[in-house]
N, C-alpha and C. Protein backbone atom coordinates (compact mmCIF):
# COMPACT_ATOMS: atom_id res chain seq x y z
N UNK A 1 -141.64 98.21 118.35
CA UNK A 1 -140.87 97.28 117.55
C UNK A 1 -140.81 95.93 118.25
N UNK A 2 -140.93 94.73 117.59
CA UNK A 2 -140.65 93.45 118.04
C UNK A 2 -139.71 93.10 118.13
N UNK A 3 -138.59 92.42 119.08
CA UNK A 3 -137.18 92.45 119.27
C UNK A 3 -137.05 90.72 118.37
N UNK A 4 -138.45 90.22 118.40
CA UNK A 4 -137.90 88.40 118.55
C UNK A 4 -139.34 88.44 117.64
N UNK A 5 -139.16 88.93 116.39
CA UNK A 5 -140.26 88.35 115.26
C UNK A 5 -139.91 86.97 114.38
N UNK A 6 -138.75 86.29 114.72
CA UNK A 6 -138.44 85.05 114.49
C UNK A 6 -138.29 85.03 113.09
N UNK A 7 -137.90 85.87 112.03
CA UNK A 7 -137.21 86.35 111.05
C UNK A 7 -136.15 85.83 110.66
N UNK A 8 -135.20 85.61 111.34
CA UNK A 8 -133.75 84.93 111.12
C UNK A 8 -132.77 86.34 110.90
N UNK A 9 -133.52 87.49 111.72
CA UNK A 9 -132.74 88.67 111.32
C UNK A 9 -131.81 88.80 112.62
N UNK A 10 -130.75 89.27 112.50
CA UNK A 10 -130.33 90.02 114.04
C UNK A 10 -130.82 91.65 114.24
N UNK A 11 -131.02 91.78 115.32
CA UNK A 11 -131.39 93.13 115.40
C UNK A 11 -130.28 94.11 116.59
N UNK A 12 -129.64 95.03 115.95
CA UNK A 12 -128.64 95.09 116.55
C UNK A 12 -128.48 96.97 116.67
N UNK A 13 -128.15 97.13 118.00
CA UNK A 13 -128.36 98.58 118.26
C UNK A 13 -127.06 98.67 119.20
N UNK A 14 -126.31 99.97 118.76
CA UNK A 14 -125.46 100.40 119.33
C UNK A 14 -125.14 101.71 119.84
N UNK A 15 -124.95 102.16 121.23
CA UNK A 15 -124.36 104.08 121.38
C UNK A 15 -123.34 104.33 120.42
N UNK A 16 -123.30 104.07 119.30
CA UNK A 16 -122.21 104.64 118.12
C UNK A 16 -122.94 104.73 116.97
N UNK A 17 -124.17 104.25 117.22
CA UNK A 17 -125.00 104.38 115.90
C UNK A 17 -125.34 105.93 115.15
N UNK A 18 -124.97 105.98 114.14
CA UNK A 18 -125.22 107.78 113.76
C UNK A 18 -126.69 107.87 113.84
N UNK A 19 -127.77 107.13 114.20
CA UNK A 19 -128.57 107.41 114.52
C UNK A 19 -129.26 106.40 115.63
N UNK A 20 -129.50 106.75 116.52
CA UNK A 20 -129.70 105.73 117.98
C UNK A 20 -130.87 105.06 117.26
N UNK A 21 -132.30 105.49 116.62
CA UNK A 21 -133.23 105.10 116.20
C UNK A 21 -133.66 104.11 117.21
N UNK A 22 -134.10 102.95 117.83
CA UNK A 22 -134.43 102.17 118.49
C UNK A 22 -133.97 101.93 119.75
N UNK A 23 -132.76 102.17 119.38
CA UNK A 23 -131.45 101.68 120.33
C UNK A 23 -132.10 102.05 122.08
N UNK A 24 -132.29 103.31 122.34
CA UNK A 24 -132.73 103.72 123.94
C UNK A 24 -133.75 103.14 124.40
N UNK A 25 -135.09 102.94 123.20
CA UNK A 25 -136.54 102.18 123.65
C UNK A 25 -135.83 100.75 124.00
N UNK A 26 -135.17 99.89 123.27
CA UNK A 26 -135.30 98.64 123.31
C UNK A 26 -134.13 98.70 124.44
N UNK A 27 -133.13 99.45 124.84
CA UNK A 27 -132.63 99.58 126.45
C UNK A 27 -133.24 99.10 127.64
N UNK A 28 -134.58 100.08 127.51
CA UNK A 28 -135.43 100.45 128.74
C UNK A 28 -136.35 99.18 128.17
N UNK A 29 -136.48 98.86 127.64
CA UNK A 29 -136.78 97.31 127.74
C UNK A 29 -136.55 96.15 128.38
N UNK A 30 -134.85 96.02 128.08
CA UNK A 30 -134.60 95.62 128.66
C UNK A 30 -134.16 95.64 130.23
N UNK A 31 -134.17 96.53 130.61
CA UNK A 31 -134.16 96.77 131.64
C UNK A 31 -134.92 97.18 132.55
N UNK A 32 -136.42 97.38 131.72
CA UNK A 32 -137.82 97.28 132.64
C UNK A 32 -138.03 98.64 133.06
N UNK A 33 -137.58 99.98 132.40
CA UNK A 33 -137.64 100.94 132.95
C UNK A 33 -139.11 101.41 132.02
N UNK A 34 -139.23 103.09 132.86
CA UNK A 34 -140.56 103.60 133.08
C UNK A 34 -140.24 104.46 131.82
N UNK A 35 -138.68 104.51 131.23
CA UNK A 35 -138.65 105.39 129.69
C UNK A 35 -137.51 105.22 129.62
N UNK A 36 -136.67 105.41 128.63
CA UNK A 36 -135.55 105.43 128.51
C UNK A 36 -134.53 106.31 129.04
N UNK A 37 -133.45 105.62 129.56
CA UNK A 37 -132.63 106.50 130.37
C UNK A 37 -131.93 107.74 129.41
N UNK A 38 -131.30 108.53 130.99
CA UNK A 38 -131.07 109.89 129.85
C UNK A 38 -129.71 109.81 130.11
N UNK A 39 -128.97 110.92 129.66
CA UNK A 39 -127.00 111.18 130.73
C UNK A 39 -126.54 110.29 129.70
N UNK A 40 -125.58 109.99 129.66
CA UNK A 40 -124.91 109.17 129.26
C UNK A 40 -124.66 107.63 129.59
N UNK A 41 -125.29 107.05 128.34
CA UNK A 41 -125.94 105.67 128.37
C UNK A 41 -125.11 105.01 126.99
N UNK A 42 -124.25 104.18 127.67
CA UNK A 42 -123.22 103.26 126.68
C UNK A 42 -124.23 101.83 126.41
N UNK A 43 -124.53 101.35 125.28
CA UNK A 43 -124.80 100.14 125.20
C UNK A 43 -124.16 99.19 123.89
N UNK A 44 -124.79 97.78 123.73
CA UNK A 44 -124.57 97.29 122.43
C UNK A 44 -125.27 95.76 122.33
N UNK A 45 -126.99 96.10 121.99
CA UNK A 45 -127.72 94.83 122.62
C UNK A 45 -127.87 94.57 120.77
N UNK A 46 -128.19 93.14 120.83
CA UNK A 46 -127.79 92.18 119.80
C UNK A 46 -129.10 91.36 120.07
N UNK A 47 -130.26 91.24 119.27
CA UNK A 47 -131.55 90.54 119.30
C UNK A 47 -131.44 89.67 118.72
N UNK A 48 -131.63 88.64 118.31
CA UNK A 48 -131.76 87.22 116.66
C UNK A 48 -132.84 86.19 117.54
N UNK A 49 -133.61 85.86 116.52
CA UNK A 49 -134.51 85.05 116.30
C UNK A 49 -135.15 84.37 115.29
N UNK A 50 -134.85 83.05 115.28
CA UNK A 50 -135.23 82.57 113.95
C UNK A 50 -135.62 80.54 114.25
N UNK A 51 -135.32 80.20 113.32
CA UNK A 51 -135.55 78.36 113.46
C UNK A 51 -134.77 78.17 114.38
N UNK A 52 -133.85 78.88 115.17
CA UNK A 52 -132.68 78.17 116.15
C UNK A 52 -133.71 78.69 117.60
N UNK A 53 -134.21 79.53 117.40
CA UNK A 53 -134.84 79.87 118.42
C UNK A 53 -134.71 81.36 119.18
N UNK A 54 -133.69 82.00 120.23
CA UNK A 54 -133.75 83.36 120.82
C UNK A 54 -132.04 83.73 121.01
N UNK A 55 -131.50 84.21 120.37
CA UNK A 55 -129.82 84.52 121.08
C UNK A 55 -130.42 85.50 121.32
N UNK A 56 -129.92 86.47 122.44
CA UNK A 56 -129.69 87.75 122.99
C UNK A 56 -128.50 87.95 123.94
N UNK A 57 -127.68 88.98 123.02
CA UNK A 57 -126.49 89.45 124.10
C UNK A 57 -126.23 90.98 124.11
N UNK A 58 -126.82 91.26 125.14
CA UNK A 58 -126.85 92.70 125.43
C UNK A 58 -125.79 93.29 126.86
N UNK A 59 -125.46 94.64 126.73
CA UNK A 59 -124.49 94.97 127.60
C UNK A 59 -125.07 96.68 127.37
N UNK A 60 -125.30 97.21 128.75
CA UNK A 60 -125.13 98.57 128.94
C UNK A 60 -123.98 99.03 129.99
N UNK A 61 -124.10 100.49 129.87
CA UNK A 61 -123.52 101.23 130.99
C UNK A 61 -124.07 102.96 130.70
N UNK A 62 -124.80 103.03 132.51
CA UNK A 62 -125.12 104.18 132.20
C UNK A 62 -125.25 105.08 133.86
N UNK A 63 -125.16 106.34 133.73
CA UNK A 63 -124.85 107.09 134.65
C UNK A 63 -126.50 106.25 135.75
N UNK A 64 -125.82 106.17 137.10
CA UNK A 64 -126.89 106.06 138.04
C UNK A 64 -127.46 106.92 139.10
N UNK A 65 -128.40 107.10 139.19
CA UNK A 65 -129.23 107.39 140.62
C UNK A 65 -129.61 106.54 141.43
N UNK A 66 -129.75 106.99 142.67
CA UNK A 66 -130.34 105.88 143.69
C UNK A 66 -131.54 105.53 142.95
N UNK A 67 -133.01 106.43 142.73
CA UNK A 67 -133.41 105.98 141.87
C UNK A 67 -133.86 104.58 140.86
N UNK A 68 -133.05 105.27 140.00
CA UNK A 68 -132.37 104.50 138.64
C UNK A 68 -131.94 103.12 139.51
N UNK A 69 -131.27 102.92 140.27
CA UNK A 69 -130.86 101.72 140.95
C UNK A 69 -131.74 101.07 140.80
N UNK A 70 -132.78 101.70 142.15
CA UNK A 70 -134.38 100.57 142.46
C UNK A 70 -134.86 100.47 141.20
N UNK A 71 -135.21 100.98 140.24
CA UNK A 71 -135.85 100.72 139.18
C UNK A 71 -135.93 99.50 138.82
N UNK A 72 -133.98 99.62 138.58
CA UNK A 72 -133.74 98.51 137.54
C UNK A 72 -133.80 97.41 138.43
N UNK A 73 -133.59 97.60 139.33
CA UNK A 73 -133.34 96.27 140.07
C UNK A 73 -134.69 95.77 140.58
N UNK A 74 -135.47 96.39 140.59
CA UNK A 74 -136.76 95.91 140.78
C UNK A 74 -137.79 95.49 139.66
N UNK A 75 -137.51 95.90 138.48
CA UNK A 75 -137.82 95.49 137.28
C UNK A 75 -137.05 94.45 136.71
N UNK A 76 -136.05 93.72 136.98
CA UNK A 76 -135.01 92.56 136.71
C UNK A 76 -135.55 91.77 138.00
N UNK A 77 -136.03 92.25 139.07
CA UNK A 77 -136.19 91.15 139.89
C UNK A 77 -134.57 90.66 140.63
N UNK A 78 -133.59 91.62 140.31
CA UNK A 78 -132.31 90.80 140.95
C UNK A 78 -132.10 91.19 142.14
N UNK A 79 -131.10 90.15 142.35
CA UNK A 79 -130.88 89.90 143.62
C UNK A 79 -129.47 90.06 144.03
N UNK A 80 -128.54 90.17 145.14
CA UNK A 80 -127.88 90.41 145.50
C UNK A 80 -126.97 89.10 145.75
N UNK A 81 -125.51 88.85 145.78
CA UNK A 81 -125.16 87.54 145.54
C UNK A 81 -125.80 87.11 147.33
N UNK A 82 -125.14 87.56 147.65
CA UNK A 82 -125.56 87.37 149.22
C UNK A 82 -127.33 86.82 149.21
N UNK A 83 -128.04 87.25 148.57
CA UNK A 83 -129.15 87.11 148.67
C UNK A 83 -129.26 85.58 148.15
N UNK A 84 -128.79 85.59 146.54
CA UNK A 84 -128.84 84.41 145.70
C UNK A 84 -128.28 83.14 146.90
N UNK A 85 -127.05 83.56 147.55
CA UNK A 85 -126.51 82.60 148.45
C UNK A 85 -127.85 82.08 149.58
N UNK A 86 -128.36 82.57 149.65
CA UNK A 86 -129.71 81.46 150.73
C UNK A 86 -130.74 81.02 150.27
N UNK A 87 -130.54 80.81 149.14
CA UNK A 87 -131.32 80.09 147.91
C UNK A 87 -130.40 78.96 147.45
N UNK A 88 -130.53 77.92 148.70
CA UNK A 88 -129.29 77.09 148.02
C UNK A 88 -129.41 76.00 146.37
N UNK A 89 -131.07 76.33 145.72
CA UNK A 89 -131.21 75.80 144.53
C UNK A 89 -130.42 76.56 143.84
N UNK A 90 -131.12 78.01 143.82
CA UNK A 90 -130.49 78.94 142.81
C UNK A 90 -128.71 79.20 142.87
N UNK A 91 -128.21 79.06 144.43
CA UNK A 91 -126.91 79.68 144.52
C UNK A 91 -126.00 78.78 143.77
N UNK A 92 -126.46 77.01 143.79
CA UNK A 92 -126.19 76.14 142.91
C UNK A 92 -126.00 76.50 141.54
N UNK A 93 -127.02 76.97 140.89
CA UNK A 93 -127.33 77.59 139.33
C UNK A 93 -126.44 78.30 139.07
N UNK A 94 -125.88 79.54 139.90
CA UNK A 94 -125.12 80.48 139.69
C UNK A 94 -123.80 80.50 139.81
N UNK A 95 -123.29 79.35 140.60
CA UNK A 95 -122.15 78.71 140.79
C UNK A 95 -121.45 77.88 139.88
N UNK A 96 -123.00 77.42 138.74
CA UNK A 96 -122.67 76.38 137.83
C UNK A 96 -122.26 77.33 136.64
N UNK A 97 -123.23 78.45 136.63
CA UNK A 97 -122.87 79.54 135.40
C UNK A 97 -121.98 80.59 135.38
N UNK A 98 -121.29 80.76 136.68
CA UNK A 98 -120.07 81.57 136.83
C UNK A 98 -119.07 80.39 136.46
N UNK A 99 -118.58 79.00 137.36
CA UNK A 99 -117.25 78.26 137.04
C UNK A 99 -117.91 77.15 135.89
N UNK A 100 -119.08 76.89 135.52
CA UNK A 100 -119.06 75.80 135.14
C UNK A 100 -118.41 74.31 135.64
N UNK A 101 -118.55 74.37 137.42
CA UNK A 101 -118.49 73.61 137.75
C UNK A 101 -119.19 73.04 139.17
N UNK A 102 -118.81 72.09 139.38
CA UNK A 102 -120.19 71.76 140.52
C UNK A 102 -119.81 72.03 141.80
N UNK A 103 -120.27 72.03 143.03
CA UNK A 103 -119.99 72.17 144.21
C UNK A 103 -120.30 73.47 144.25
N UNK A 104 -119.89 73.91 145.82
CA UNK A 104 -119.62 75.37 146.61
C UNK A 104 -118.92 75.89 145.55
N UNK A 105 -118.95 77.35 145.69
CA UNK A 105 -118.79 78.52 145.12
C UNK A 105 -118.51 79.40 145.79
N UNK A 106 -117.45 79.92 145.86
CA UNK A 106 -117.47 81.87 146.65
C UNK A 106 -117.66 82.84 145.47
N UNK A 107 -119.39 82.78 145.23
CA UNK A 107 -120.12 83.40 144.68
C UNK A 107 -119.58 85.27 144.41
N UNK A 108 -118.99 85.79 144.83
CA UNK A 108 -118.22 87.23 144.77
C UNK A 108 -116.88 87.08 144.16
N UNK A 109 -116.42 86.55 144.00
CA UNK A 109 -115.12 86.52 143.46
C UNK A 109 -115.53 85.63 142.17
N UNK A 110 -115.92 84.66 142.27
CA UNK A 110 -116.35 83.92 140.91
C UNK A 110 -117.29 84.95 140.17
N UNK A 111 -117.78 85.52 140.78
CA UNK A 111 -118.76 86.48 139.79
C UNK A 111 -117.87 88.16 139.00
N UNK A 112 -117.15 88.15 139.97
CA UNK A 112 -116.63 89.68 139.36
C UNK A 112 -115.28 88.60 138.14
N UNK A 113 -114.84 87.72 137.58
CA UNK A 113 -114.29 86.90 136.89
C UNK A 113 -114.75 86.57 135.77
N UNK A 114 -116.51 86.45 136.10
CA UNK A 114 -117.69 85.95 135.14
C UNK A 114 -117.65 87.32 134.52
N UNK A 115 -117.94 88.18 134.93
CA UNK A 115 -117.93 89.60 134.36
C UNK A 115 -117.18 90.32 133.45
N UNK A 116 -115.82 90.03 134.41
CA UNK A 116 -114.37 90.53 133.11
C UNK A 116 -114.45 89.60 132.01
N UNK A 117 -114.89 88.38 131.70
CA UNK A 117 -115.03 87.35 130.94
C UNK A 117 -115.76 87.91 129.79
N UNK A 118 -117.24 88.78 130.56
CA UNK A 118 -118.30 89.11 129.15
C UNK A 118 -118.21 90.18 129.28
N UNK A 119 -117.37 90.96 129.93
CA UNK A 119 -118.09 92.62 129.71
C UNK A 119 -117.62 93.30 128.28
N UNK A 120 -117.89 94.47 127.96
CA UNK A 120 -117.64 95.01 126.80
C UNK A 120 -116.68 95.68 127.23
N UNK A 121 -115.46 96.46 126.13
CA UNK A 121 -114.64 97.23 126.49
C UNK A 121 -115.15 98.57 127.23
N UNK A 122 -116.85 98.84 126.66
CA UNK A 122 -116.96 100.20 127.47
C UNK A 122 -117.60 100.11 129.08
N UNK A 123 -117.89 98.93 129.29
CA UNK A 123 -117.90 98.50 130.81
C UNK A 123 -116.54 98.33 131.39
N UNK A 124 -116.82 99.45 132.65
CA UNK A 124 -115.45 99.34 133.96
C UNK A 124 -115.55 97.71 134.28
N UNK A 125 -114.17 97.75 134.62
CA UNK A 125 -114.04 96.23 135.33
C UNK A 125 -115.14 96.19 136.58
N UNK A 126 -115.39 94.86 136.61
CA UNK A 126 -115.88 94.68 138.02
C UNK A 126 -114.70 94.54 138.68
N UNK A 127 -115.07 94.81 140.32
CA UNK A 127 -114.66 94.41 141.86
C UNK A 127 -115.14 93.60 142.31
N UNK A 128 -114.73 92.98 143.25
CA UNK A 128 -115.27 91.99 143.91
C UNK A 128 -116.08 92.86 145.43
N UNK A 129 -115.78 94.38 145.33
CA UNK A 129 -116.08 94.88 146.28
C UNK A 129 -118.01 95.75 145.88
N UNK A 130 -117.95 95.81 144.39
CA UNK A 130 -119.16 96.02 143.94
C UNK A 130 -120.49 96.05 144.11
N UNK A 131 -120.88 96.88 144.00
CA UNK A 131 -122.24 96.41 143.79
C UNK A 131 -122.38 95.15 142.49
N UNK A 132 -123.03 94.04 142.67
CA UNK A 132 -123.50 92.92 142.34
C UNK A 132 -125.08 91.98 142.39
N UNK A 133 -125.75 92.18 141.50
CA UNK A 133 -127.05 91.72 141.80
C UNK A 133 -127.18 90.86 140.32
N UNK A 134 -127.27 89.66 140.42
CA UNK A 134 -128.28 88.47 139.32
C UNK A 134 -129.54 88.88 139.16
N UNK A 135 -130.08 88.56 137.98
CA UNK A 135 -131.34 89.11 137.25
C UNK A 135 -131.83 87.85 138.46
N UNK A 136 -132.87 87.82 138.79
CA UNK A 136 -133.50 86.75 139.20
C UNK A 136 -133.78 85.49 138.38
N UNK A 137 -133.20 84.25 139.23
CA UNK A 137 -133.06 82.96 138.34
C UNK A 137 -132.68 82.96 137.09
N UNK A 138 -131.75 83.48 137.23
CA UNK A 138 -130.52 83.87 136.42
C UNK A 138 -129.94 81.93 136.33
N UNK A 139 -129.50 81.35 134.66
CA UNK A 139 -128.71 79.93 134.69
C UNK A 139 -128.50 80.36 132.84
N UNK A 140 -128.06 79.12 133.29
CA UNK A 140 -126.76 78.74 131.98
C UNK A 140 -127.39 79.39 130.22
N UNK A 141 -129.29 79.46 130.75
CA UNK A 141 -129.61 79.67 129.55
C UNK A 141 -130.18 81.29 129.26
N UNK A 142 -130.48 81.88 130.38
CA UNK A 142 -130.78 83.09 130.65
C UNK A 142 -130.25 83.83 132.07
N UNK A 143 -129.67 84.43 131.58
CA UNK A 143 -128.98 85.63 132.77
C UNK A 143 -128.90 87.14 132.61
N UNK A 144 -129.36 87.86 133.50
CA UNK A 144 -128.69 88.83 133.74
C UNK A 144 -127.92 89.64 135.44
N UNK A 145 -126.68 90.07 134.59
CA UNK A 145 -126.33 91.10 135.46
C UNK A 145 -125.93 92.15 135.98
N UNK A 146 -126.18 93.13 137.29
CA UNK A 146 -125.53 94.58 137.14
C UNK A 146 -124.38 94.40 138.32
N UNK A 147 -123.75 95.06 138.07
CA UNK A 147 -122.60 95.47 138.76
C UNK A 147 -122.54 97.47 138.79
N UNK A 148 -121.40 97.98 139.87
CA UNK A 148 -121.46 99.04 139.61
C UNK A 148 -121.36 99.78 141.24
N UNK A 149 -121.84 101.22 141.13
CA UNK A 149 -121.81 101.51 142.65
C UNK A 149 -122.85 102.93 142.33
N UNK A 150 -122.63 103.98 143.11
CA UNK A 150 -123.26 104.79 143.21
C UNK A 150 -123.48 106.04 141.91
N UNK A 151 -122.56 106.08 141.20
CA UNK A 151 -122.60 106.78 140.22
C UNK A 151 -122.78 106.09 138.63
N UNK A 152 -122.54 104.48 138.36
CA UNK A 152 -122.84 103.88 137.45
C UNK A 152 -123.24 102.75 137.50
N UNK A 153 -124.46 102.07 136.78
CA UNK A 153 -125.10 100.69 136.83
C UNK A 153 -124.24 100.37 135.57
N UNK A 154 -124.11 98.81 135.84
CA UNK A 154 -123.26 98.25 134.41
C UNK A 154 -124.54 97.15 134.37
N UNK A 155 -124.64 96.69 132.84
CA UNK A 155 -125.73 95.29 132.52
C UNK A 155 -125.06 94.68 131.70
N UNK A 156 -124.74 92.85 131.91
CA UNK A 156 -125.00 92.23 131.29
C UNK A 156 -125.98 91.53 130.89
N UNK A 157 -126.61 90.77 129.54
CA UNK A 157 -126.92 90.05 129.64
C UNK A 157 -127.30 89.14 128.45
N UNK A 158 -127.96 87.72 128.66
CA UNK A 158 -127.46 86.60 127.61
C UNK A 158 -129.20 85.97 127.64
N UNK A 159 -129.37 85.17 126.72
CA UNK A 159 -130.79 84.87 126.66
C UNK A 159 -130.45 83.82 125.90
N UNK A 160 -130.85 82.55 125.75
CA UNK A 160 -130.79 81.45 124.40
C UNK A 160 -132.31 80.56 125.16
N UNK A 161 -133.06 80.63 124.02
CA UNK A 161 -134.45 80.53 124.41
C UNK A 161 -135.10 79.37 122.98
C-alpha cells in the first residue's frame, strides 16, 4: 500500500480497529522493521497527502526486546540525547523543536516535556530518567521519537513535507 499517493485522502490506522487490515505493515514501516511486531502493539498513525503536501502523525507503543530495541533504533538512525548533544548543529535543531526557543537547552528535561506535550493517552509518560533517542536529524519539520526502557519502546512521530 502507498501511505503518500497524494490523493487528498487521510489514511488512518488504529489498535482499535475491528480489523487491523494495514495497520501492523504500515507500523513496521514506519519503524524500519524486518516484519511487523508481535505482543502487544498500541498504535494510531495518521498518513494525508495531497496539494498541501505530507502531514504524518503517528504514535506507537509496544512490548520490547533488546532486540526489538537495536532494530528500531538502527532503522530510525536515532540517536541518544547525549549523543544529539555533540552535534552542536543538530543539538541546536532539537533545542529549537523541544522549547521553540533559541540558545542552550538541557536537552533531557526539555525533551521528556516535548513528549507529555504529544504523546497519546496510550503512551506511559516519559521520565527524564528514560530511555530517549531522536530519529536522526530530527527538526521542526520532521521528527521522530522513542522513549521507554527495557520492557517497552514508545514512538512518536510528525512529518510535514
Amino acid at each position: 500500500m502507498d501511505l503518500h499517493p497524494y490523493d487528498g485522502v487521510e489514511r488512518r490506522f488504529r489498535y482499535t480497529d475491528v480489523q487491523p487490515g494495514y495497520g501492523p505493515e504500515a507500523l513496521a514501516r514506519v519503524l524500519r522493521l524486518s516484519r511487523p511486531p508481535s505482543g502487544e502493539v498500541l498504535y494510531d498513525l495518521s498518513f494525508f497527502s495531497g496539494g498541501i503536501g505530507i502531514i504524518d502523525h503517528l504514535s506507537a507503543s509496544l512490548l520490547a526486546t533488546p532486540e526489538l530495541w537495536a532494530e528500531v533504533v538502527a532503522g530510525l538512525e536515532a540517536q541518544s540525547l547525549e549523543e544529539a548533544a555533540n552535534n552542536t548543529e543538530w543539538a541546536a535543531e532539537l533545542g529549537w523543536l523541544l522549547t521553540a526557543a533559541e540558545g542552550p537547552t538541557l536537552l533531557r528535561p526539555a525533551a521528556a516535556a516535548f513528549i507529555a506535550q504529544h504523546r497519546q493517552d496510550f503512551q506511559p509518560l516519559c521520565h527524564p530518567g528514560d530511555r530517549i533517542l531522536f530519529e536522526c536529524a530530527s527538526d521542526v519539520n520532521h521528527w521522530g521519537v522513542l522513549w521507554g526502557d527495557d520492557t517497552r519502546i514508545n514512538f512518536l512521530g510528525y512529518d510535514q513535507g
